[in-house]
C-alpha atoms as a PDB file:
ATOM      1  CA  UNK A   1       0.000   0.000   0.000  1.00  0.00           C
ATOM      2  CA  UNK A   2       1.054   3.836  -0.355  1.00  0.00           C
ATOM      3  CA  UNK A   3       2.663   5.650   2.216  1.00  0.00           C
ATOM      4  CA  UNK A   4       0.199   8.640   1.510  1.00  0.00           C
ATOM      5  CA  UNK A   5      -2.610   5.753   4.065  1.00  0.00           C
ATOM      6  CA  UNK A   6       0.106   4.263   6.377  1.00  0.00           C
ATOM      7  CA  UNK A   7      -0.609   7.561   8.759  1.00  0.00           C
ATOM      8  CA  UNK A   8      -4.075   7.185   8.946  1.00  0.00           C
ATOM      9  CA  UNK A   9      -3.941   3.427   9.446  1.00  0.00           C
ATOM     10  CA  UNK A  10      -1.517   3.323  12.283  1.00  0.00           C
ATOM     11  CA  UNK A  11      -3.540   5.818  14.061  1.00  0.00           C
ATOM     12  CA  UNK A  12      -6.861   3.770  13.543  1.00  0.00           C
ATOM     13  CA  UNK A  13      -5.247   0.863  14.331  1.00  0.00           C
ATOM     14  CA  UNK A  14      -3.752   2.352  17.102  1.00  0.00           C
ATOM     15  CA  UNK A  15      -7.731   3.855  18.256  1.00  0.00           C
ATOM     16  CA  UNK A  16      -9.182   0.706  17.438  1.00  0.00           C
ATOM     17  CA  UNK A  17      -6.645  -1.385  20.251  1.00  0.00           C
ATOM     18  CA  UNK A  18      -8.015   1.414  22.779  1.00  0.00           C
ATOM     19  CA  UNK A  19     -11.451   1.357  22.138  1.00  0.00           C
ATOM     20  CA  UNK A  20     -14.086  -0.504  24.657  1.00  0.00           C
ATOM     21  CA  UNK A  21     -15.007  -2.858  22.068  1.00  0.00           C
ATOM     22  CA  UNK A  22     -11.816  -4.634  22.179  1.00  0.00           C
ATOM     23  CA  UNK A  23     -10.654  -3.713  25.961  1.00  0.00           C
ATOM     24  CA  UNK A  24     -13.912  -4.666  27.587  1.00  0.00           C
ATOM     25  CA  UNK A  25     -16.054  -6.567  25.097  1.00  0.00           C
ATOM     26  CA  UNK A  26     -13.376  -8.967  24.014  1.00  0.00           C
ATOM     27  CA  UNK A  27     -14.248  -8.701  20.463  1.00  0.00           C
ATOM     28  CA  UNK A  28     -11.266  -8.597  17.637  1.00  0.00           C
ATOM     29  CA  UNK A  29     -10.420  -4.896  16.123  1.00  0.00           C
ATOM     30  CA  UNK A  30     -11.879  -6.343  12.360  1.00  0.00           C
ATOM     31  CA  UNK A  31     -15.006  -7.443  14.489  1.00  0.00           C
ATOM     32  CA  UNK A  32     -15.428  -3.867  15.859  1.00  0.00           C
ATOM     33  CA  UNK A  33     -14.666  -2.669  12.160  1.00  0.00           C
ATOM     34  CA  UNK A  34     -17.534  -4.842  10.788  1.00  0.00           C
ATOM     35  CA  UNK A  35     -20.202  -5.373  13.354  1.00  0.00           C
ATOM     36  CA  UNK A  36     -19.900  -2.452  15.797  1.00  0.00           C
ATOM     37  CA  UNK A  37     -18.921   0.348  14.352  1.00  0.00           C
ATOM     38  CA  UNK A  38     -21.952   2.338  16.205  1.00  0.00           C
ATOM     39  CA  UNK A  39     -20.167   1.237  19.189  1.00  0.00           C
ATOM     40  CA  UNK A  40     -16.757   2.512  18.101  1.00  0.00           C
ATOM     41  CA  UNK A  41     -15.357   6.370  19.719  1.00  0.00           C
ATOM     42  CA  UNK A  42     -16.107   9.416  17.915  1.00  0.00           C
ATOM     43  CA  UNK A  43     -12.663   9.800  16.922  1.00  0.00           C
ATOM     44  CA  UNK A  44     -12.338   5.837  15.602  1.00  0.00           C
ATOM     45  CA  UNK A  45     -15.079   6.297  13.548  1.00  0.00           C
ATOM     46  CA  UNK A  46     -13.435   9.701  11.986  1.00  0.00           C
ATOM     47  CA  UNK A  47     -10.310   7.728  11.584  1.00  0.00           C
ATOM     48  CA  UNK A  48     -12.033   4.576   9.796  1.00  0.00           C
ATOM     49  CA  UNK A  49     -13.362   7.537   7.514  1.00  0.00           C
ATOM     50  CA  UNK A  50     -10.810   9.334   6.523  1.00  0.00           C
ATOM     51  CA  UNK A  51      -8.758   5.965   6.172  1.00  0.00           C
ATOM     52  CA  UNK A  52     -11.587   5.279   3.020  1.00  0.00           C
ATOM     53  CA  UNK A  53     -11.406   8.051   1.588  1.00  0.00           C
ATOM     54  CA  UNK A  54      -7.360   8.092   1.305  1.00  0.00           C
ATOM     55  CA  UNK A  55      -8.026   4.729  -0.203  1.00  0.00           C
ATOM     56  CA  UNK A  56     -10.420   5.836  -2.501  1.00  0.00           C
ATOM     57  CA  UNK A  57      -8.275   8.683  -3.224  1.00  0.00           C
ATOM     58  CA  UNK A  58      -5.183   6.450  -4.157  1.00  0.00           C
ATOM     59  CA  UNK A  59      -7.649   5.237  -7.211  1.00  0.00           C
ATOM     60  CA  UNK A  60      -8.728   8.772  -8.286  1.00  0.00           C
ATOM     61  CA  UNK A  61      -7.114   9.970 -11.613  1.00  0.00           C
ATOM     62  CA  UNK A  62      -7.728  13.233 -10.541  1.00  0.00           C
ATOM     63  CA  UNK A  63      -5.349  12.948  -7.417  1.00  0.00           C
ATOM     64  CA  UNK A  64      -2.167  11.338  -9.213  1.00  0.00           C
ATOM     65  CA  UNK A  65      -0.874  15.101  -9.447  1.00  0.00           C
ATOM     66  CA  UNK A  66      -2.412  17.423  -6.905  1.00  0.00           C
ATOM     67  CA  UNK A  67      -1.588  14.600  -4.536  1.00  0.00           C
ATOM     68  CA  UNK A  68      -3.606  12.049  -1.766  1.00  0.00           C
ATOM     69  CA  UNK A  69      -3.469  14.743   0.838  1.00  0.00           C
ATOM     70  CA  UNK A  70      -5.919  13.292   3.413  1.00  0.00           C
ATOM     71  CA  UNK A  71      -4.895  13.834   7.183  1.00  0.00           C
ATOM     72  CA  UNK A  72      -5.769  12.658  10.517  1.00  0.00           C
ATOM     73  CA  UNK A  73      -9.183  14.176  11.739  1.00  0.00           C
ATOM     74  CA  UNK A  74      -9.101  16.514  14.659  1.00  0.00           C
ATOM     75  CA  UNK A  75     -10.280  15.545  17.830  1.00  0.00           C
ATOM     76  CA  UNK A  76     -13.721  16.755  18.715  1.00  0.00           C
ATOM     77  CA  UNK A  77     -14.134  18.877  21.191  1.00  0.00           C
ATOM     78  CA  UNK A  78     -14.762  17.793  24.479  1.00  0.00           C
ATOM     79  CA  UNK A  79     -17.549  18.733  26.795  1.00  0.00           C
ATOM     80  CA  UNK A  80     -17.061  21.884  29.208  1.00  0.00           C
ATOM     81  CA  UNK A  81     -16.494  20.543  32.758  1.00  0.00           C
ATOM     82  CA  UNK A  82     -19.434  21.343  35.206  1.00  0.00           C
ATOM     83  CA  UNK A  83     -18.202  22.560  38.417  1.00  0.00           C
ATOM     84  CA  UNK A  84     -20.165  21.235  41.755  1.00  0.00           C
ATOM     85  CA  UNK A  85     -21.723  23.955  44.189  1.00  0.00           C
ATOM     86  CA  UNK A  86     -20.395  22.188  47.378  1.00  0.00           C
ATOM     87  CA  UNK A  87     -17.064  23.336  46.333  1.00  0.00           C
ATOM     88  CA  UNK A  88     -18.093  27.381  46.453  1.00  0.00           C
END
């Protein structure tokens, strides 16, 4: 395969290892690819994206001289932090 993917592979594969459907469900990272993706992170599921579409960039005429410039996702934001009242 291309080195313009290997990025965005090693990070999903790297997401996928973490993920609670292969830490604490058991299941096998293709397994969470296939059958759970609904249960896959946010940021997984951006990954697992942008991983097709560098694929199906590789295979795009179009792309063979501007380049397959695809990158890793942001993360999204996260959620403001409440503060409790006891501690005022």
């Amino acid at each position: 395969m291309s080195s313009s993917c290997s990025h965005l592979l090693d990070a999903l594969k790297d997401c996928l290892l973490h993920s609670d459907c292969v830490l604490k469900q058991g299941h096998l990272p293709s397994e969470c690819l296939k059958n759970h993706t609904h249960e896959l992170p946010e940021a997984c599921q951006s990954l697992r994206k942008a991983t097709f579409e560098c694929k199906r960039g590789m295979l795009d005429m179009r792309k063979r001289f501007r380049g397959n410039n695809v990158d890793i996702p942001p993360p999204p934001p996260k959620a403001p932090e409440q503060t409790t009242a006891a501690s005022a």
